[in-house]
C-alpha atoms as a PDB file:
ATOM      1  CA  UNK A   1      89.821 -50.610-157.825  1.00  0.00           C
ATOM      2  CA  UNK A   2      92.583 -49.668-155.280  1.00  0.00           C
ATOM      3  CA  UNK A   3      95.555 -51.084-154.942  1.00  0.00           C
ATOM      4  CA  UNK A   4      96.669 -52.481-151.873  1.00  0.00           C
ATOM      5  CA  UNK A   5     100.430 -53.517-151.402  1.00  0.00           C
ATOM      6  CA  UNK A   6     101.094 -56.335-148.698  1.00  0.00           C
ATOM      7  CA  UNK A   7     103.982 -57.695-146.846  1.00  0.00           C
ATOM      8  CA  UNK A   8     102.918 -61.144-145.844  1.00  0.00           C
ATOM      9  CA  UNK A   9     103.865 -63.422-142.394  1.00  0.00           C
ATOM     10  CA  UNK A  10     106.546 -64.773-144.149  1.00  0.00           C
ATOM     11  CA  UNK A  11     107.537 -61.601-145.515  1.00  0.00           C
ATOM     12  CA  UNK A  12     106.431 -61.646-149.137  1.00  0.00           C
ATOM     13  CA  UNK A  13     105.481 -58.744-150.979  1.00  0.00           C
ATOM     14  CA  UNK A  14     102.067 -58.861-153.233  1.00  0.00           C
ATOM     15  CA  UNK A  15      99.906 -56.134-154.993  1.00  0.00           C
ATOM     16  CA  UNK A  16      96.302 -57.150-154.588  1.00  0.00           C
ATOM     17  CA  UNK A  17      93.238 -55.379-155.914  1.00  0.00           C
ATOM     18  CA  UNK A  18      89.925 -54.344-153.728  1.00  0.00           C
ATOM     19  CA  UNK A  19      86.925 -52.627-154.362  1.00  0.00           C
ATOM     20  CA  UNK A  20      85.465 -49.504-152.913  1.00  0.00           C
ATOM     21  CA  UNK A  21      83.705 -49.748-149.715  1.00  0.00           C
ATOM     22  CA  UNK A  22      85.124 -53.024-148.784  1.00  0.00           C
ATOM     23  CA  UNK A  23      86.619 -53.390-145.610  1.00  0.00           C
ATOM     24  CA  UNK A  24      90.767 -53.831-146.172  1.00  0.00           C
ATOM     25  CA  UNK A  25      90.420 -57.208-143.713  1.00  0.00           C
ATOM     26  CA  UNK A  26      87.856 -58.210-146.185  1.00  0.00           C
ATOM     27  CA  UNK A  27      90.148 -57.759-149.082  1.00  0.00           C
ATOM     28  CA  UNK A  28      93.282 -59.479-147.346  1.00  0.00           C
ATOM     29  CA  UNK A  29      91.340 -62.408-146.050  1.00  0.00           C
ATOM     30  CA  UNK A  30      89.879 -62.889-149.879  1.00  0.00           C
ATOM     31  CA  UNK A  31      93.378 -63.003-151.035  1.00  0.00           C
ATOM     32  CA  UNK A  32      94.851 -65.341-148.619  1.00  0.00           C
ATOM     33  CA  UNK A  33      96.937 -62.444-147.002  1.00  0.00           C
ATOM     34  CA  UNK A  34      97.657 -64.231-143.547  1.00  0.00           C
ATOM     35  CA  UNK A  35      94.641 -62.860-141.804  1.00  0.00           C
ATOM     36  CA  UNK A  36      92.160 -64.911-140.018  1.00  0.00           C
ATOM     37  CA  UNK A  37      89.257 -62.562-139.366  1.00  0.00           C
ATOM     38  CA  UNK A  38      88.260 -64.795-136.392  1.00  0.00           C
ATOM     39  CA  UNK A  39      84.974 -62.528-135.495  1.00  0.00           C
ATOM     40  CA  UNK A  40      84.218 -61.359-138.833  1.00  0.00           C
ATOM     41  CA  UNK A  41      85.162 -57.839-138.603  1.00  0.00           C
ATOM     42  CA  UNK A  42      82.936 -56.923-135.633  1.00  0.00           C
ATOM     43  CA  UNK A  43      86.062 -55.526-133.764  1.00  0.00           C
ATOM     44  CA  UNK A  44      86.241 -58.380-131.059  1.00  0.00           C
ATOM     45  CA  UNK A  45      89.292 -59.729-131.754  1.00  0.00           C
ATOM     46  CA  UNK A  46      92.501 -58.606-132.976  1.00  0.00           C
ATOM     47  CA  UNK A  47      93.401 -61.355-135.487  1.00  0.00           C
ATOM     48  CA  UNK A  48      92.986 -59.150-138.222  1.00  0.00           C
ATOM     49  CA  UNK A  49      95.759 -56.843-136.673  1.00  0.00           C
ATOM     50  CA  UNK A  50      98.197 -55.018-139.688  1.00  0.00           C
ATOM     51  CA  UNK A  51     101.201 -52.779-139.179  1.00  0.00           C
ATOM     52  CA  UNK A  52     100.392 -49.435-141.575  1.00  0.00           C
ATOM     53  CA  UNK A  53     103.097 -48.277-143.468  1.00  0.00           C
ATOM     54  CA  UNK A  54     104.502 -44.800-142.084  1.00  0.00           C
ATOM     55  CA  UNK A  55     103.119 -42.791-145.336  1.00  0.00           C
ATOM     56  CA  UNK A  56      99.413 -44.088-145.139  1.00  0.00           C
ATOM     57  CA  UNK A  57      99.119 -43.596-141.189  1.00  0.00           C
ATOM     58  CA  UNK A  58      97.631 -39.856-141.313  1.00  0.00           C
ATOM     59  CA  UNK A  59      95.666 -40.404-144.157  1.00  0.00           C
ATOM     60  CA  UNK A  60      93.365 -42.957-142.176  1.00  0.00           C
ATOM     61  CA  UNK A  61      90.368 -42.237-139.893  1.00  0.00           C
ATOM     62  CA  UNK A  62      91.867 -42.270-136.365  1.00  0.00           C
ATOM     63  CA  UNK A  63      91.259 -45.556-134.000  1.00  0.00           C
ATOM     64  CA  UNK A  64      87.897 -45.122-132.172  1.00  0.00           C
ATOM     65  CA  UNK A  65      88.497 -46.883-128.364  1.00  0.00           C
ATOM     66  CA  UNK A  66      87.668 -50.301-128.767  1.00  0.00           C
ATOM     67  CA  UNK A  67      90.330 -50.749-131.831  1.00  0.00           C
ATOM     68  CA  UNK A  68      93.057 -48.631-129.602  1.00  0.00           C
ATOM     69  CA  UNK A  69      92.350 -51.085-126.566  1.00  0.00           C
ATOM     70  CA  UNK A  70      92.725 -54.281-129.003  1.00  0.00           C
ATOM     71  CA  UNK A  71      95.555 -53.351-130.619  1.00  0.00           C
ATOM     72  CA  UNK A  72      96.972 -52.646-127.291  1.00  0.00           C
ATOM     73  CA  UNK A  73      96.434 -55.687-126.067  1.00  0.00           C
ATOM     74  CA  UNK A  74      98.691 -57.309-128.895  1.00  0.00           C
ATOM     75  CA  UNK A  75     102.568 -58.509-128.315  1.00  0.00           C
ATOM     76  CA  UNK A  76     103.141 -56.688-131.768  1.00  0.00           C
ATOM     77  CA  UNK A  77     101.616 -53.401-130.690  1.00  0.00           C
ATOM     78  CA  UNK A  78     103.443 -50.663-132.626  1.00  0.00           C
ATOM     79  CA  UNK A  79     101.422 -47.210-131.788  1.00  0.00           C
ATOM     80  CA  UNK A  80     102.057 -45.410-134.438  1.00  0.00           C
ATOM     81  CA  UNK A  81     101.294 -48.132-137.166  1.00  0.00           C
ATOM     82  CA  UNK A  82      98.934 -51.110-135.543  1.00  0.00           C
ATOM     83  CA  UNK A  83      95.218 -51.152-136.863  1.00  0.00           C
ATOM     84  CA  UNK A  84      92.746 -53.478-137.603  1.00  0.00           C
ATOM     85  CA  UNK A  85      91.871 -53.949-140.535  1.00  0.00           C
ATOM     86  CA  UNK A  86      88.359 -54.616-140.039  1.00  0.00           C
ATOM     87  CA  UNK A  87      88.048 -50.648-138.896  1.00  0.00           C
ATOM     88  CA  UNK A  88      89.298 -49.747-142.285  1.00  0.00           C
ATOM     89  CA  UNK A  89      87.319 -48.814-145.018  1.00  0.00           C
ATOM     90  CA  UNK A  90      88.661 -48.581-148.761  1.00  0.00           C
ATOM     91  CA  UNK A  91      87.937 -45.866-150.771  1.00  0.00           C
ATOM     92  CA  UNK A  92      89.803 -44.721-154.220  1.00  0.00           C
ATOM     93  CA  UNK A  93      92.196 -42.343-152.070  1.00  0.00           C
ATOM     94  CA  UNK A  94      93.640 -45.267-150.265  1.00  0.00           C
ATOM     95  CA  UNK A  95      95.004 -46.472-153.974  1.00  0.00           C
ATOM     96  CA  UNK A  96      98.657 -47.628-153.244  1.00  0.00           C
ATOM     97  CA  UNK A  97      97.968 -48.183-149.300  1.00  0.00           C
ATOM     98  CA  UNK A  98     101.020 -50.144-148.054  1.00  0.00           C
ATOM     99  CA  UNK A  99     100.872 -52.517-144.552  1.00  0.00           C
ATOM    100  CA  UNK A 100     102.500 -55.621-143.136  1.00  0.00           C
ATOM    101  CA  UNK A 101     100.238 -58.404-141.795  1.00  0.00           C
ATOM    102  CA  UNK A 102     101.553 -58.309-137.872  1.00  0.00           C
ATOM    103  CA  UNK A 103     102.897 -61.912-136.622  1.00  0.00           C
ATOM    104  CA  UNK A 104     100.018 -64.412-135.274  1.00  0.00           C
ATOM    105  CA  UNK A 105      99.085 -64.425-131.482  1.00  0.00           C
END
């Protein structure tokens, strides 16, 4: 089971565990982790919106469009670190993934 180490809103830090081949909005949203998931991971909506740490960036699957034109529309944008965490899949690499949950809309 990865582990997946969060910054909260209010700027906590947690480890939290997920399991393979769950999506990482799925594991933050099970843990309470600030994220709201408003369209259940379909890619609709942004509110699932996380800020990648600098060290994990490459080592993702790039954005396709509609998550680049989401996260763009954002006040947080940050173009080298926003993602959705819907678009993210977890695998055993990803073990010790670090991201901050970006600010509510």
């Amino acid at each position: 089971m990865p582990a997946i180490h969060v910054v909260n809103r209010a700027g906590q830090k947690h480890t939290i565990q997920g399991k393979s081949g769950q999506t990482l909005m799925e594991i933050l949203r099970d843990h309470n982790m600030d994220v709201e998931a408003i369209c259940g991971g379909c890619c609709s909506c942004a509110t699932c919106h996380v800020f990648v740490d600098d060290a994990w960036v490459a080592k993702l699957p790039k954005r396709s469009d509609d998550e680049q034109e989401l996260v763009e529309e954002t006040e947080a944008y940050k173009a080298a670190n926003s993602r959705l965490s819907c678009q993210i899949k977890v695998t055993d690499p990803l073990d010790g993934l670090s991201l901050t949950v970006a600010p509510e809309e």
